[in-house]
N, C-alpha and C. Protein backbone atom coordinates (compact mmCIF):
# COMPACT_ATOMS: atom_id res chain seq x y z
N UNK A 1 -69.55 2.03 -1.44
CA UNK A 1 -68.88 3.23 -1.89
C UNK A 1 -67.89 2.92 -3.01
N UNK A 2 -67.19 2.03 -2.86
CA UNK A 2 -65.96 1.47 -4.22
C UNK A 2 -65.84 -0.10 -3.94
N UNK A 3 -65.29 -0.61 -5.02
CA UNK A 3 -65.20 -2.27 -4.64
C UNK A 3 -64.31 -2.33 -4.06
N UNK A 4 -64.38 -3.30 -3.73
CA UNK A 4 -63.15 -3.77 -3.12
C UNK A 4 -62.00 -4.24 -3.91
N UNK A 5 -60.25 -3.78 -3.01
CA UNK A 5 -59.48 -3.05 -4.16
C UNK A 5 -59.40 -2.12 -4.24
N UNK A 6 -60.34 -1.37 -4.22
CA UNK A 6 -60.18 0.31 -5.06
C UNK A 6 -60.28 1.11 -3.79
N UNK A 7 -59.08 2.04 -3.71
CA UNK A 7 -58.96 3.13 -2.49
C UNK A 7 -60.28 4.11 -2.59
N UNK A 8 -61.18 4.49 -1.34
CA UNK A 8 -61.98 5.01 -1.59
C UNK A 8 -61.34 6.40 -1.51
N UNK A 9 -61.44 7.34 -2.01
CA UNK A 9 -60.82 8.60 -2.15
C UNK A 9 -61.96 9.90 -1.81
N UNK A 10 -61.34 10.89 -1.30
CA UNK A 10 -62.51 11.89 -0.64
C UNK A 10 -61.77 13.37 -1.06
N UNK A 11 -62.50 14.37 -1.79
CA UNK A 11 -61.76 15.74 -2.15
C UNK A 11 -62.22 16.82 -1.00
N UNK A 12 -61.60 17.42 0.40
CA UNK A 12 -62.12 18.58 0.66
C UNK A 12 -61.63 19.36 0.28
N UNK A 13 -62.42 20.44 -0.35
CA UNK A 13 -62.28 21.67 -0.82
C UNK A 13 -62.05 22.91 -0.18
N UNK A 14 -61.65 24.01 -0.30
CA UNK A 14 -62.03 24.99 0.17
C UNK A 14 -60.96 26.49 -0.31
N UNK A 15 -60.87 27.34 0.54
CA UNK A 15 -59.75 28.31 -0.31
C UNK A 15 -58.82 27.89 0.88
N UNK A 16 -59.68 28.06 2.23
CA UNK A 16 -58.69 27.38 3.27
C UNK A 16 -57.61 28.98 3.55
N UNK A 17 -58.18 29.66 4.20
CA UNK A 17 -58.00 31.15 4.22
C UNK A 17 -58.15 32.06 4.99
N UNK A 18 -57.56 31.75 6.03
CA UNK A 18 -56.25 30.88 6.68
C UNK A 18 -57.06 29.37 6.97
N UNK A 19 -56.33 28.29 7.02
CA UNK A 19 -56.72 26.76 7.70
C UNK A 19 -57.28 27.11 8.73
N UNK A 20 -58.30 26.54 9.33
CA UNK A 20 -58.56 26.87 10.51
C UNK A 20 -58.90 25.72 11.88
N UNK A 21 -59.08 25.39 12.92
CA UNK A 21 -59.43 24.41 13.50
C UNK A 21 -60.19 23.24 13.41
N UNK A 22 -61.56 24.24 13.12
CA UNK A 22 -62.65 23.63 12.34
C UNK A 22 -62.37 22.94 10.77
N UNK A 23 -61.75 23.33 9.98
CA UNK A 23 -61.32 23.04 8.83
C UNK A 23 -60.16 21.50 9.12
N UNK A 24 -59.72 21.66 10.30
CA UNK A 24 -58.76 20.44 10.86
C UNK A 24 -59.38 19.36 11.56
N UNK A 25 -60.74 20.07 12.45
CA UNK A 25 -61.69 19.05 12.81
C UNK A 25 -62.17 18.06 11.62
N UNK A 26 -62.56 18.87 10.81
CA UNK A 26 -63.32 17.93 9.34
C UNK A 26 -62.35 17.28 8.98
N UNK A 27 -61.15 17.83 8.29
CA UNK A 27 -60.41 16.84 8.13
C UNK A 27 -59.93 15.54 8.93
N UNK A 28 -59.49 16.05 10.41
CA UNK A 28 -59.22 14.40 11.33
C UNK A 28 -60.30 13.86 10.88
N UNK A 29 -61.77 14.04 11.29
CA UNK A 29 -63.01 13.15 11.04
C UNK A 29 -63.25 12.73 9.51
N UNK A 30 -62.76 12.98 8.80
CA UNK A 30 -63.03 12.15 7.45
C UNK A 30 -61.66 11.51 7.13
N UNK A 31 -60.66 11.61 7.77
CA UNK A 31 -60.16 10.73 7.27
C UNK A 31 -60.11 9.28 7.80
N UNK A 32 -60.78 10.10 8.61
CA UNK A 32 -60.94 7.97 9.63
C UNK A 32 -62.20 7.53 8.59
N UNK A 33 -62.87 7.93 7.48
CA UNK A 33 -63.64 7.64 7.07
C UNK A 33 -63.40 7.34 5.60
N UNK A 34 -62.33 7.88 5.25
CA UNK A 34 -61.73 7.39 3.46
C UNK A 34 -60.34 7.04 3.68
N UNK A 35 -59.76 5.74 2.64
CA UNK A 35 -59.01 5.48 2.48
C UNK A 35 -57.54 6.82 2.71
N UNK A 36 -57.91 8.02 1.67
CA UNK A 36 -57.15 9.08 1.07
C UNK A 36 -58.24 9.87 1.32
N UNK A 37 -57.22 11.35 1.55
CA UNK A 37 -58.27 12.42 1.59
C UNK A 37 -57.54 13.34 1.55
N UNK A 38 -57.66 14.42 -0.02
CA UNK A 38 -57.39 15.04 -0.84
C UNK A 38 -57.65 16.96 -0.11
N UNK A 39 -56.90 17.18 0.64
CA UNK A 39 -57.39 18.74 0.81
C UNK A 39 -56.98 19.41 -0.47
N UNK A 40 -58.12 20.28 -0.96
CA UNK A 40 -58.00 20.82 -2.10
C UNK A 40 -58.30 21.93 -2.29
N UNK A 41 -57.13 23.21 -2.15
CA UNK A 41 -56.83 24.34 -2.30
C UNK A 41 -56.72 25.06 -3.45
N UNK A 42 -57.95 25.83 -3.36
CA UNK A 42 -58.23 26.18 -4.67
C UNK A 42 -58.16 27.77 -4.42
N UNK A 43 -58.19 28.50 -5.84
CA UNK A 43 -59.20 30.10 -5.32
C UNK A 43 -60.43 29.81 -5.77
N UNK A 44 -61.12 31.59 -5.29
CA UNK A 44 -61.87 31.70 -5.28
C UNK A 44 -62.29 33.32 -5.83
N UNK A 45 -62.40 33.14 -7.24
CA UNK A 45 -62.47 34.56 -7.60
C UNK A 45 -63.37 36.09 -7.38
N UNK A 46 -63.95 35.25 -6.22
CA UNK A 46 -65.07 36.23 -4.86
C UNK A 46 -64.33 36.99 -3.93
N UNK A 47 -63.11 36.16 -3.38
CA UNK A 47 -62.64 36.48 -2.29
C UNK A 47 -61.20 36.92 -2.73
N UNK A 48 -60.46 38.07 -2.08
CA UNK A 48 -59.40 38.70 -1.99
C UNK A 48 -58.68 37.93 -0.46
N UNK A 49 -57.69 37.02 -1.20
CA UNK A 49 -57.11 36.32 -0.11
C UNK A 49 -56.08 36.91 0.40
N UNK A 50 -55.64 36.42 1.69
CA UNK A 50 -54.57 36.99 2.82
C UNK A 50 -53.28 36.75 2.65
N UNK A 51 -53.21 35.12 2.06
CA UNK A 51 -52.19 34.67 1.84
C UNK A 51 -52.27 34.11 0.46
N UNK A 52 -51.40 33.93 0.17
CA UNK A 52 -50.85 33.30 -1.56
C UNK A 52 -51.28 32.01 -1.48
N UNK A 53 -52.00 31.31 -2.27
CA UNK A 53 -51.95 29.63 -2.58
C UNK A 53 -50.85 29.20 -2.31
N UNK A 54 -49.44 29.06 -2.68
CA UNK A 54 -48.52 28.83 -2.16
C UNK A 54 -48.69 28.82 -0.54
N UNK A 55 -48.55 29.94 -0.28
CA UNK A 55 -48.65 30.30 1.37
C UNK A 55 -49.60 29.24 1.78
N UNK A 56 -50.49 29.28 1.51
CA UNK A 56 -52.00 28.61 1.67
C UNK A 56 -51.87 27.08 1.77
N UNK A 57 -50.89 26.26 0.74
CA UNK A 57 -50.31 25.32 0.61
C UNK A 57 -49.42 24.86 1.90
N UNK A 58 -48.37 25.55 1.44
CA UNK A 58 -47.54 25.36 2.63
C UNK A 58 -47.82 25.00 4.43
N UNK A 59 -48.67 25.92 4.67
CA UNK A 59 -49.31 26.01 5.87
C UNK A 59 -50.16 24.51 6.20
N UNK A 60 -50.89 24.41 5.19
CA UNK A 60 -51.64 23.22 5.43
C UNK A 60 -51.09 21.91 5.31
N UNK A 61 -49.94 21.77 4.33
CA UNK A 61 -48.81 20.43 4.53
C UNK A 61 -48.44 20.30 5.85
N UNK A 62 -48.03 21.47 5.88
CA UNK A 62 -46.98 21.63 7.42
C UNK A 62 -48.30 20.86 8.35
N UNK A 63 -49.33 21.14 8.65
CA UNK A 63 -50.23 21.26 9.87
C UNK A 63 -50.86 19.65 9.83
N UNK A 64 -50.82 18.83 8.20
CA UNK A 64 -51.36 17.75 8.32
C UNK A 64 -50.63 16.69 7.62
N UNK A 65 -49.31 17.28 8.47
CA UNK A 65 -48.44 15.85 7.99
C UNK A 65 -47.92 14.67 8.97
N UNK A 66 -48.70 14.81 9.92
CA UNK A 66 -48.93 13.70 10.92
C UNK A 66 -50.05 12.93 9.97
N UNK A 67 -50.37 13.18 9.21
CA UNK A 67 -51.27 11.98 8.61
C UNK A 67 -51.08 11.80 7.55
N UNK A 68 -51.01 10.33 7.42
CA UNK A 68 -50.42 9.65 6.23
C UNK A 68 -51.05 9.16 4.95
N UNK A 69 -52.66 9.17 5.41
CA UNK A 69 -53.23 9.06 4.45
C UNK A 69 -54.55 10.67 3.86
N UNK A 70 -53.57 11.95 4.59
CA UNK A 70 -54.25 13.30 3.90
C UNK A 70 -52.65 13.65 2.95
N UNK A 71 -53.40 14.16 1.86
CA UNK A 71 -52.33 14.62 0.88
C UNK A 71 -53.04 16.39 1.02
N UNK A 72 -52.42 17.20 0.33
CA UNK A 72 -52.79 18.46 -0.05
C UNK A 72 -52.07 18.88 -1.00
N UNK A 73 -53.34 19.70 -2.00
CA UNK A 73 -52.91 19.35 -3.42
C UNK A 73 -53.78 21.21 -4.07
N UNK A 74 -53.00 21.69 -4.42
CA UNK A 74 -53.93 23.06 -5.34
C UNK A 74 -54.63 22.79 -6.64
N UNK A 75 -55.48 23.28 -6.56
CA UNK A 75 -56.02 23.57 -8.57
C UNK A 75 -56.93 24.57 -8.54
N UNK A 76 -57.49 24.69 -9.67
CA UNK A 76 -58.00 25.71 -10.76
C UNK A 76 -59.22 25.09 -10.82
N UNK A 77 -59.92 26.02 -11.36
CA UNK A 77 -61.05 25.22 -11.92
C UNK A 77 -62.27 24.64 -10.83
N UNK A 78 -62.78 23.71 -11.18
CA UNK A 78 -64.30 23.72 -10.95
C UNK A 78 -63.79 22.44 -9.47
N UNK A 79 -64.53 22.43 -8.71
CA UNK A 79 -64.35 21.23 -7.88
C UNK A 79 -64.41 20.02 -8.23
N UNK A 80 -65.79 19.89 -8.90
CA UNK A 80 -65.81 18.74 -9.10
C UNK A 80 -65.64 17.80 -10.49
N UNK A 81 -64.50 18.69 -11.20
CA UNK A 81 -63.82 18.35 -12.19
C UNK A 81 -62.29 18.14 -11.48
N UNK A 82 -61.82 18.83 -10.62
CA UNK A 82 -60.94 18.59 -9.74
C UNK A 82 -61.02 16.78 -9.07
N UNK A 83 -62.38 16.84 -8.44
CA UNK A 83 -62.51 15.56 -7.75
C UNK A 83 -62.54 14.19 -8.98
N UNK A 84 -62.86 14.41 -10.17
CA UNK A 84 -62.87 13.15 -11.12
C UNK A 84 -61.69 12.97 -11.69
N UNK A 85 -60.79 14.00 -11.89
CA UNK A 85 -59.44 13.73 -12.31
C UNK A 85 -58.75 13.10 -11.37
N UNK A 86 -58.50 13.32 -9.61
CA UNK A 86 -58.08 12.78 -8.84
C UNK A 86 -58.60 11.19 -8.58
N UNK A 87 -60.12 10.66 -9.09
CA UNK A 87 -60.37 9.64 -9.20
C UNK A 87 -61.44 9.95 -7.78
N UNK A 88 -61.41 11.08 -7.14
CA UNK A 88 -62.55 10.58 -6.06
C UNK A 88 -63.96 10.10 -6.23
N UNK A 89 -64.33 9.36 -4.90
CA UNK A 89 -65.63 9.18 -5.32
C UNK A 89 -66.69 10.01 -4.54
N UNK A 90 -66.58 11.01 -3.47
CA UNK A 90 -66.56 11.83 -3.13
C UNK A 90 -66.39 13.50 -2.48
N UNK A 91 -67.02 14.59 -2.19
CA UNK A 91 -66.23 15.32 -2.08
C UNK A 91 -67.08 15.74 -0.65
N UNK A 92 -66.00 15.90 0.45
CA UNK A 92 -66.14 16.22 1.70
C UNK A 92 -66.86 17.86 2.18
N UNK A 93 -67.38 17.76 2.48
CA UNK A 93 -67.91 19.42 3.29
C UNK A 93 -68.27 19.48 4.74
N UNK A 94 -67.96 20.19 5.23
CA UNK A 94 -68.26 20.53 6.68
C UNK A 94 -69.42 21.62 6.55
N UNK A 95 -70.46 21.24 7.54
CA UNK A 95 -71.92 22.42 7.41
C UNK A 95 -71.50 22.67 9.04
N UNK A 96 -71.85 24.12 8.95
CA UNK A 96 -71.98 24.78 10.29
C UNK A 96 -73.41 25.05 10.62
N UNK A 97 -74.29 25.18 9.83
CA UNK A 97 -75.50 25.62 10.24
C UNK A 97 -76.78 25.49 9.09
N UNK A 98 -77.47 25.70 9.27
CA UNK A 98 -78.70 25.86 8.27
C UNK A 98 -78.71 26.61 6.74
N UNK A 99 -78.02 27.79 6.75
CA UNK A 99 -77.26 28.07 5.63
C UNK A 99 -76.24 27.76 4.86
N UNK A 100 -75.91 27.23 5.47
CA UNK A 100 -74.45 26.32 4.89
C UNK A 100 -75.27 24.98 4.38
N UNK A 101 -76.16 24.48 4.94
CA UNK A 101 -77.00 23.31 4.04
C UNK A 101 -77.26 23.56 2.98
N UNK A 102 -78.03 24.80 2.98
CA UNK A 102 -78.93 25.00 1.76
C UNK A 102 -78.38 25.07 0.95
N UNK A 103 -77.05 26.41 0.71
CA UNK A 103 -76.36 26.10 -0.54
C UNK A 103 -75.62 24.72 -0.92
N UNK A 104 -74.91 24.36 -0.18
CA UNK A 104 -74.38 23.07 -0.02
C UNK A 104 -75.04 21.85 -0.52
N UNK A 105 -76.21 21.77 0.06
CA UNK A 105 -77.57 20.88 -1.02
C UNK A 105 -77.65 21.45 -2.69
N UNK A 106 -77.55 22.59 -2.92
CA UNK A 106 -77.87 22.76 -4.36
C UNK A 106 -76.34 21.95 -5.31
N UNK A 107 -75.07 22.52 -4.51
CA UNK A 107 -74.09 22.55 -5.24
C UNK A 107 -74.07 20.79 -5.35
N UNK A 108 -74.46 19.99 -4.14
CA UNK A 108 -73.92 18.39 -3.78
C UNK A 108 -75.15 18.14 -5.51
N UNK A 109 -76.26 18.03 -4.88
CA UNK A 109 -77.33 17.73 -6.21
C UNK A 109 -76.45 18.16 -7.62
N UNK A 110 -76.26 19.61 -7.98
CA UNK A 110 -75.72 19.25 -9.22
C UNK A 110 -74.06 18.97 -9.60
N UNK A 111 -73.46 18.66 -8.87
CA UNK A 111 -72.57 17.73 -9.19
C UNK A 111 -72.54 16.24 -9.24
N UNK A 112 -74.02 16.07 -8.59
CA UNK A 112 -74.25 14.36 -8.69
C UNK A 112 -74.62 14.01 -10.01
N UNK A 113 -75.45 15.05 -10.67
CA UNK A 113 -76.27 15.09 -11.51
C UNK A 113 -75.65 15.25 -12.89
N UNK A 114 -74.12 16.45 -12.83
CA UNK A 114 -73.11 16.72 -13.81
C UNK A 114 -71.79 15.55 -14.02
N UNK A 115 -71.44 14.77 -12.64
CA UNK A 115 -70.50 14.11 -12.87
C UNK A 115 -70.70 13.29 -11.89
N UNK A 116 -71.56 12.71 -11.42
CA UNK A 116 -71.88 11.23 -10.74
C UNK A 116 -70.80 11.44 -9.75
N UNK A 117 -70.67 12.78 -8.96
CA UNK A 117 -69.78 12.63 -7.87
C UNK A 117 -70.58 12.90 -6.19
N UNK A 118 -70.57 12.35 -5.77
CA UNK A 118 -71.20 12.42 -4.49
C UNK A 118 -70.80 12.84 -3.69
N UNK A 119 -71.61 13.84 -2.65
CA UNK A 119 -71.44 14.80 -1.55
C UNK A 119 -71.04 14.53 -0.14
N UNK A 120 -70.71 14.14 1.03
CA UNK A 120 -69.97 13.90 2.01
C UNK A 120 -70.16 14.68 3.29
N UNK A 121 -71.57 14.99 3.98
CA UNK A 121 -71.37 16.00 4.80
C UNK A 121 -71.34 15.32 6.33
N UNK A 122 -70.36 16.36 6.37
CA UNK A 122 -69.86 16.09 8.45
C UNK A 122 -70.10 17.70 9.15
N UNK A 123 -71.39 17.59 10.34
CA UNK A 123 -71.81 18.45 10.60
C UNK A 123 -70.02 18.84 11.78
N UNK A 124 -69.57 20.15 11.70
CA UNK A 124 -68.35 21.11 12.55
C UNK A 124 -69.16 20.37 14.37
N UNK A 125 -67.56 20.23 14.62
CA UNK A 125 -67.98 20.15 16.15
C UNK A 125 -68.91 21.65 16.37
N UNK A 126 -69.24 21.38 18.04
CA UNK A 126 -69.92 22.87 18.16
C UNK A 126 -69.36 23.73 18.14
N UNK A 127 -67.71 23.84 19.11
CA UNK A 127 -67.34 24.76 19.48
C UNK A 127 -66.61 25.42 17.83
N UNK A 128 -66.81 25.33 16.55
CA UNK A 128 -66.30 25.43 15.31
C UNK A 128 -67.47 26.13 14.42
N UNK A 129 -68.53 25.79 15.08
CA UNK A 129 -69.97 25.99 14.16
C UNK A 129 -69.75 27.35 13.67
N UNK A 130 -69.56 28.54 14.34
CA UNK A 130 -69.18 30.27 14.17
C UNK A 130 -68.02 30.52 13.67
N UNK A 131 -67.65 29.22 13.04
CA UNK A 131 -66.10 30.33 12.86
C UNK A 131 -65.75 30.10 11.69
N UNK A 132 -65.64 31.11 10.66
CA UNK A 132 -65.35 31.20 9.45
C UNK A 132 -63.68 32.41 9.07
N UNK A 133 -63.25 31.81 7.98
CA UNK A 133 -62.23 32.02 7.64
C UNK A 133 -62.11 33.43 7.49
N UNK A 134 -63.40 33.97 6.98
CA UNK A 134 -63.66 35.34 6.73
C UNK A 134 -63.58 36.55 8.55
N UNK A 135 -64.56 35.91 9.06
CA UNK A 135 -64.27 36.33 10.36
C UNK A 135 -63.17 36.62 11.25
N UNK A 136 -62.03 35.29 10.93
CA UNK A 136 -60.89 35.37 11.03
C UNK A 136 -59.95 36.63 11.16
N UNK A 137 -60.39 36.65 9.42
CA UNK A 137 -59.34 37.54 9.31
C UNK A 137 -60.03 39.52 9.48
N UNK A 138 -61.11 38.94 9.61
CA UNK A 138 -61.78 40.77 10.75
C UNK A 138 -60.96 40.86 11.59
N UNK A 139 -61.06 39.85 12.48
CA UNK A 139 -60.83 39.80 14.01
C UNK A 139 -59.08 40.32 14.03
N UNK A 140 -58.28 39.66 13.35
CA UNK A 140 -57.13 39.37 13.22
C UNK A 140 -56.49 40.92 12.77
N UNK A 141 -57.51 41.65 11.79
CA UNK A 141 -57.17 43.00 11.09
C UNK A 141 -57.62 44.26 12.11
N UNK A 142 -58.07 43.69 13.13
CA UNK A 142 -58.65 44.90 14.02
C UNK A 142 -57.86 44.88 15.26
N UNK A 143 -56.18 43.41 15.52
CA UNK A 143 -55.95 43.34 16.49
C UNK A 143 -56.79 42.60 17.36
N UNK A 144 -57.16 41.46 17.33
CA UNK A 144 -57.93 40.50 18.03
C UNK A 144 -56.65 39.35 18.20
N UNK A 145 -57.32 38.43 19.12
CA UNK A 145 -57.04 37.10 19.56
C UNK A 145 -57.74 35.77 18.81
N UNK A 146 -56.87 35.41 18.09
CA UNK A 146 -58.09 34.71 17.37
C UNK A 146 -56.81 32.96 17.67
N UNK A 147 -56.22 32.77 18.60
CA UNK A 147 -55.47 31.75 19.22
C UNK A 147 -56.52 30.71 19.52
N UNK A 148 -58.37 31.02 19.82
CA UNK A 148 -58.56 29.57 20.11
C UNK A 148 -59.33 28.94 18.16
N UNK A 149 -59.54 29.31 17.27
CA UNK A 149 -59.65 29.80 16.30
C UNK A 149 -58.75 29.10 15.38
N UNK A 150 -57.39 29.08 15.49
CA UNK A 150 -56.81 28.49 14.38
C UNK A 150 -55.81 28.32 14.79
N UNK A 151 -54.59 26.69 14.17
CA UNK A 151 -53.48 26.46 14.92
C UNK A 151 -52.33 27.62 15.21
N UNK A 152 -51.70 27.41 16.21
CA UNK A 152 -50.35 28.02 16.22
C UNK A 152 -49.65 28.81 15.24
N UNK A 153 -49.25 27.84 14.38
CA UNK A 153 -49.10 28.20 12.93
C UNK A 153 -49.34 29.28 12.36
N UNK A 154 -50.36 29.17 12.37
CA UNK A 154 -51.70 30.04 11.13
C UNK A 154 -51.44 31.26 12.10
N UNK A 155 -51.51 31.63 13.42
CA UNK A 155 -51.61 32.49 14.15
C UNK A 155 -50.41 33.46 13.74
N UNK A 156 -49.26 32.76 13.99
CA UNK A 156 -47.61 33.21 13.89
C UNK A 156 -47.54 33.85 12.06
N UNK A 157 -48.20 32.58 11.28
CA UNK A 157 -48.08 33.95 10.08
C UNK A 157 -49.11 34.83 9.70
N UNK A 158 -50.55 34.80 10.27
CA UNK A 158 -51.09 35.79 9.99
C UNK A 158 -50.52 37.31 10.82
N UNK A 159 -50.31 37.27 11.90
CA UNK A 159 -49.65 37.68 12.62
C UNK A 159 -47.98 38.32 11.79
N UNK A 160 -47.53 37.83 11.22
CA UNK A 160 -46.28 38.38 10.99
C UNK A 160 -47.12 38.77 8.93
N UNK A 161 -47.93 38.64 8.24
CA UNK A 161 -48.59 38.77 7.47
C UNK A 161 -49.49 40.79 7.85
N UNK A 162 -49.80 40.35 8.63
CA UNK A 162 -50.96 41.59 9.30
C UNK A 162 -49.27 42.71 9.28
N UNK A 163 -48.21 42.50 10.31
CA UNK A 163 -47.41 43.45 10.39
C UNK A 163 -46.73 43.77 8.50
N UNK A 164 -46.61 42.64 8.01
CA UNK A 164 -46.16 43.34 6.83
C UNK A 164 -47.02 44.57 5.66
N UNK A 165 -48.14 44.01 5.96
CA UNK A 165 -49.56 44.72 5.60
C UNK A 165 -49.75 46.12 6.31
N UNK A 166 -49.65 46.09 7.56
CA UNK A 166 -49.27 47.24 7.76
C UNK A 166 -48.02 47.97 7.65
N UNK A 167 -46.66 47.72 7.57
CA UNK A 167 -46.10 47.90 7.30
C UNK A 167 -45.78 48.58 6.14
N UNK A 168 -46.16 47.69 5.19
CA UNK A 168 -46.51 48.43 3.52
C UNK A 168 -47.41 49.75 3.60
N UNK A 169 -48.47 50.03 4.24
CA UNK A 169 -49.47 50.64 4.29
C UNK A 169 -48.43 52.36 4.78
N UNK A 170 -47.16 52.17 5.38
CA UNK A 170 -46.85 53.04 6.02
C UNK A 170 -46.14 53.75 5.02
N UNK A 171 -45.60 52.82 4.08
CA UNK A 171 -44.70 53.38 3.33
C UNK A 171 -45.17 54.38 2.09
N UNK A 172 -46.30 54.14 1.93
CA UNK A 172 -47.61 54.28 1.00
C UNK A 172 -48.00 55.72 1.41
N UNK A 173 -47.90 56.33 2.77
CA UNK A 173 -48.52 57.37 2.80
C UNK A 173 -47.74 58.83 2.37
N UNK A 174 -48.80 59.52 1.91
CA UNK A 174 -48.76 61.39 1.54
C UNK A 174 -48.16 61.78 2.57
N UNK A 175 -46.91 62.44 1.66
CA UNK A 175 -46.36 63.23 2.94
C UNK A 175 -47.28 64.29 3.38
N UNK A 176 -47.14 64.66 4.61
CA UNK A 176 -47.83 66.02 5.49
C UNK A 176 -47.75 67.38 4.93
C-alpha cells in the first residue's frame, strides 16, 4: 500500500448528515486499518442538509476524539481531488447492500483511472446495513425514535434542531 516510512493515509467521505452509528462503525474499522484516517465532510449539492457543515463538523470532532489517529476535516469540491491533496492513498466507503456496490464500483474505477487513487470497501455491520442518513432524518421529522440509529449526541441536536424548525415554522404562519 505505501513504503515503508510513509503514513498510509485513508479519506472517508460523506456529507455525514447527521453522523450516524454505522458511519462510526466504518470509521472504528478502518482505522485499525490506516495509519490516519481523514473523515471528510463535504456537501452535496443534491441534498438539502439539516445541519450546517460547521454543525456537521463539530458533531463529528466531538464523537471521534477518542481517536488519535482520525482527524476530521471539510472541503469543496470533488473527493478525490480532496483525497490527493491530503496525500491519501486511499478513499474509504462503507457498502450496505447491492446498490450501494454498483454505484460505488463505477465511482472507485474512475477515480483509479482519473487520479491513481484507490477504493477501500468495508461491508456496514448488519445491524447498520438499513440505515441511512436520509431515513434518519424522516423518522426524526415525523417524531420517531431514532436513539438506536445514531449517537447520543446527534440525537440531543437533531432533537433540539427539529424544535427550532418547528419553531420557526410557527412564526411563519397567516394570520386566521
Amino acid at each position: 500500500m505505501a513504503g515503508e516510512g510513509r503514513k498510509r493515509i485513508v479519506v472517508f467521505p460523506g456529507t455525514f448528515d447527521p453522523i450516524t452509528n454505522g458511519h462510526l462503525d466504518v470509521i472504528r474499522r478502518g482505522c485499525q486499518l490506516f495509519d490516519k484516517l481523514i473523515v471528510a465532510i463535504g456537501q452535496n449539492p443534491e441534498k438539502k442538509p439539516l445541519f450546517t457543515l460547521d454543525e456537521r463538523v463539530s458533531m463529528a470532532k466531538e464523537l471521534l476524539s477518542e481517536y488519535p489517529n482520525v482527524s476530521v476535516e471539510s472541503f469543496t469540491g470533488l473527493t478525490v481531488d480532496f483525497a490527493v491533496r491530503v496525500g491519501a492513498s486511499a478513499i474509504l466507503r462503507g457498502l450496505r447492500n447491492s446498490s450501494d456496490l454498483q454505484f460505488e464500483f463505477q465511482v472507485a474505477l474512475t477515480n483509479r483511472v482519473v487520479a491513481g487513487v484507490e477504493t477501500i470497501f468495508i461491508m456496514t455491520s448488519t445491524e447498520y446495513a438499513f440505515t441511512s442518513s436520509s431515513l434518519i432524518k424522516q423518522v426524526v421529522s415525523m417524531g420517531g425514535d431514532v436513539s438506536a440509529l445514531v449517537p447520543p449526541l446527534v440525537v440531543e441536536r437533531m432533537k433540539a434542531k427539529q424544535s427550532l424548525l418547528t419553531e420557526n415554522d410557527h412564526h411563519f404562519e397567516e394570520p386566521a
